[in-house]
Structures are given as C-alpha cells and as structure tokens.
N, C-alpha and C. Protein backbone atom coordinates (compact mmCIF):
# COMPACT_ATOMS: atom_id res chain seq x y z
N UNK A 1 130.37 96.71 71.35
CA UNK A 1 129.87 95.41 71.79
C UNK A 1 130.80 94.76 72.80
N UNK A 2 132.15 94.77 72.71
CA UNK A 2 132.99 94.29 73.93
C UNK A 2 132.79 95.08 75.07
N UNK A 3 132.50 96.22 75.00
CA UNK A 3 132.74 96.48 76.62
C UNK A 3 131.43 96.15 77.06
N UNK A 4 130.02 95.95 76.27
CA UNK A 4 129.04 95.24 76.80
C UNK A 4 129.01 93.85 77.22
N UNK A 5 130.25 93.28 76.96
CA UNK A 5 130.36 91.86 76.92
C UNK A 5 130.85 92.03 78.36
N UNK A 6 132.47 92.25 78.59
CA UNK A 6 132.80 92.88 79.65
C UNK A 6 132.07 93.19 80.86
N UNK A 7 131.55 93.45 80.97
CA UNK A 7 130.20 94.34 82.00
C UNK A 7 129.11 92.96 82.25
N UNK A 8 128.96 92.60 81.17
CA UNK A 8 127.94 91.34 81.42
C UNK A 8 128.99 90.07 82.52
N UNK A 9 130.05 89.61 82.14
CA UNK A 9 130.66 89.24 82.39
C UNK A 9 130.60 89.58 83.70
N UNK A 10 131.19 90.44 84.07
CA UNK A 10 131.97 91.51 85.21
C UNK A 10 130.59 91.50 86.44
N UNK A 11 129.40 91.79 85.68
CA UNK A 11 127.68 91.55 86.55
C UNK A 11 128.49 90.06 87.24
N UNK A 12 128.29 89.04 86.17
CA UNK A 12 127.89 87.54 86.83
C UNK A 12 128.62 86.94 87.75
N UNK A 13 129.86 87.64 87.72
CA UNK A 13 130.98 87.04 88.56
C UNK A 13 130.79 88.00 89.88
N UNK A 14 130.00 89.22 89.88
CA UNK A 14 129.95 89.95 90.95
C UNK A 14 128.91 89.29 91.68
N UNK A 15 127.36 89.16 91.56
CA UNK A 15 126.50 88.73 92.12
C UNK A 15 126.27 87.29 92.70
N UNK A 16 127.16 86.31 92.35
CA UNK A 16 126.97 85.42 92.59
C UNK A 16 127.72 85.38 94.63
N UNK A 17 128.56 86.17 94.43
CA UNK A 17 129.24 86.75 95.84
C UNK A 17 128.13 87.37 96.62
N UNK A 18 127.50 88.28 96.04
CA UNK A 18 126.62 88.89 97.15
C UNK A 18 125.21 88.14 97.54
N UNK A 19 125.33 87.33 96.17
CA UNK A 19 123.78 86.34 96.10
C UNK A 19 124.02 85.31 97.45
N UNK A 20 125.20 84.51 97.43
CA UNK A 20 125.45 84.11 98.98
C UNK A 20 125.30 84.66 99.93
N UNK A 21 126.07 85.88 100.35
CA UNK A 21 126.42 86.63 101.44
C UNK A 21 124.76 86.49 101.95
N UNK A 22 123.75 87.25 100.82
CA UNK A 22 122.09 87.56 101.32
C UNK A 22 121.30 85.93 101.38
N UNK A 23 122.06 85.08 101.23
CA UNK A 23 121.16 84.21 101.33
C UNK A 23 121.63 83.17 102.83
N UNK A 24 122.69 83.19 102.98
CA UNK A 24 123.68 83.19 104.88
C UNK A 24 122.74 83.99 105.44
N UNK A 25 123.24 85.62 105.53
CA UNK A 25 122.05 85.79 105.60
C UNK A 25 120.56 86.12 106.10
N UNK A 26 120.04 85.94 105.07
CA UNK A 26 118.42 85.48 105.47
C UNK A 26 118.50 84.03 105.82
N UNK A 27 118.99 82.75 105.67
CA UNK A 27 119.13 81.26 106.17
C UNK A 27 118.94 82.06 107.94
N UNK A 28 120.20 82.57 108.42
CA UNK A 28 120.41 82.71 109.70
C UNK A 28 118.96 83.14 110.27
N UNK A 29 118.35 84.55 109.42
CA UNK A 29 117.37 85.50 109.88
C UNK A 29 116.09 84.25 109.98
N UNK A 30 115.88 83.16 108.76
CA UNK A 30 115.17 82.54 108.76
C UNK A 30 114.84 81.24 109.76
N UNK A 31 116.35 81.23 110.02
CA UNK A 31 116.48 79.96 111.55
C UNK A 31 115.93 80.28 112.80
N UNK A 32 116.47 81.88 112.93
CA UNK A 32 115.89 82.16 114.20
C UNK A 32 114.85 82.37 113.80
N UNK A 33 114.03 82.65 113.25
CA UNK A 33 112.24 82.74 113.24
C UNK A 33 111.68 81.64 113.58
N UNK A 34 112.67 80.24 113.22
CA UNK A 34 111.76 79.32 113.53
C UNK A 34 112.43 78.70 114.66
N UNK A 35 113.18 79.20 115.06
CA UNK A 35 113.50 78.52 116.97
C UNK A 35 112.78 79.29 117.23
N UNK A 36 112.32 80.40 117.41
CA UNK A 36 111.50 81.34 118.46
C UNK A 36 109.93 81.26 118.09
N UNK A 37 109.60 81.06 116.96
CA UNK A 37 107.78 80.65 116.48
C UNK A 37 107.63 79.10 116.54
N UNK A 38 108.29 78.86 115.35
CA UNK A 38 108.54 76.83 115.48
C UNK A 38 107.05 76.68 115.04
N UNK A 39 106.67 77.12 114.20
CA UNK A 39 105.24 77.05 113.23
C UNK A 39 105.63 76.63 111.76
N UNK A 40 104.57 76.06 111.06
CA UNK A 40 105.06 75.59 109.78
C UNK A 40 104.71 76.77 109.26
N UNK A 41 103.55 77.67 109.43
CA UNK A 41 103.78 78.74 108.69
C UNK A 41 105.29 79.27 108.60
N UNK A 42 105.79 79.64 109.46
CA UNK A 42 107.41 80.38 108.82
C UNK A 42 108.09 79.69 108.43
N UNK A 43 108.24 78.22 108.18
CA UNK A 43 109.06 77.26 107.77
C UNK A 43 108.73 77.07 106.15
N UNK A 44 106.94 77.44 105.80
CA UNK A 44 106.26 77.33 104.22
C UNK A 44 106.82 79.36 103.99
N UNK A 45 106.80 79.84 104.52
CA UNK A 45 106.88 81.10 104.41
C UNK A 45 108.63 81.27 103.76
N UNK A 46 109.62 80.69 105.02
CA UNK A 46 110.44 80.91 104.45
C UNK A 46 111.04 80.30 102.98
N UNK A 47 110.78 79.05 102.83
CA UNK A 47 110.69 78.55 101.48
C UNK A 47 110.60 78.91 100.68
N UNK A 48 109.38 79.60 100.67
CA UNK A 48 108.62 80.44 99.56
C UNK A 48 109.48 82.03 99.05
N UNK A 49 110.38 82.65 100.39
CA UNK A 49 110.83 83.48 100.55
C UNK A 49 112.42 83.35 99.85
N UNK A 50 112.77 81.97 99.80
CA UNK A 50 114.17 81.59 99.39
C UNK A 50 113.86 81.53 97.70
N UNK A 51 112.78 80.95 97.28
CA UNK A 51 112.59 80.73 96.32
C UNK A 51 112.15 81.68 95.38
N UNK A 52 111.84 82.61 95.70
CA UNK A 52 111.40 84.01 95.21
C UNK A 52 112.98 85.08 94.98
N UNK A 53 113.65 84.55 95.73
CA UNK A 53 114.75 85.44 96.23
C UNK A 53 115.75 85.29 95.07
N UNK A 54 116.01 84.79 94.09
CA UNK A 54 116.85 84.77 93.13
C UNK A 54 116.28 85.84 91.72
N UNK A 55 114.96 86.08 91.87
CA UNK A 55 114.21 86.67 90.63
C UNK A 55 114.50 88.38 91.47
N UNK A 56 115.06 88.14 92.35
CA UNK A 56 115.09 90.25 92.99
C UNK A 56 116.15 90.71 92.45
C-alpha cells in the first residue's frame, strides 16, 4: 500500500507541471487562431476546448 501511496503522490506533483506547460501552450495556439479568424466561433470553441482539457 505505500508504494501505491508514493506513486499517487509522485502522479500529482508531476502533472500539475505538464498540465501548465499544455495549457501556455494551447492559450498561445488558441490566441493566434483568434488574431488570424477573430470569429466567436474559435473564441466559444476554444473555451470549450480549455474546459474539456483537464478530463484528458
């Protein structure tokens, strides 16, 4: 049971690093979509896309 603890542990403190890194990012990937379209579709799109993005 400890080294499952360990490992759980060891997960949460890892992902929260890479969970930023991909969300910089897609922010960036998501900015330029909307200087170059500048539509609310990619602005409801990306939203939707940020918000989905924690359950992957």
């Amino acid at each position: 049971m400890g080294t499952t603890n360990s490992k759980l542990i060891y997960v949460e403190l890892d992902i929260p690093f890479l969970g930023t890194f991909f969300y910089l990012v897609s922010f960036l990937a998501l900015w330029l979509v909307i200087v170059i379209h500048g539509d609310s579709h990619s602005i409801f799109y990306g939203f939707h896309f940020f918000l989905t993005l924690p359950e992957i």
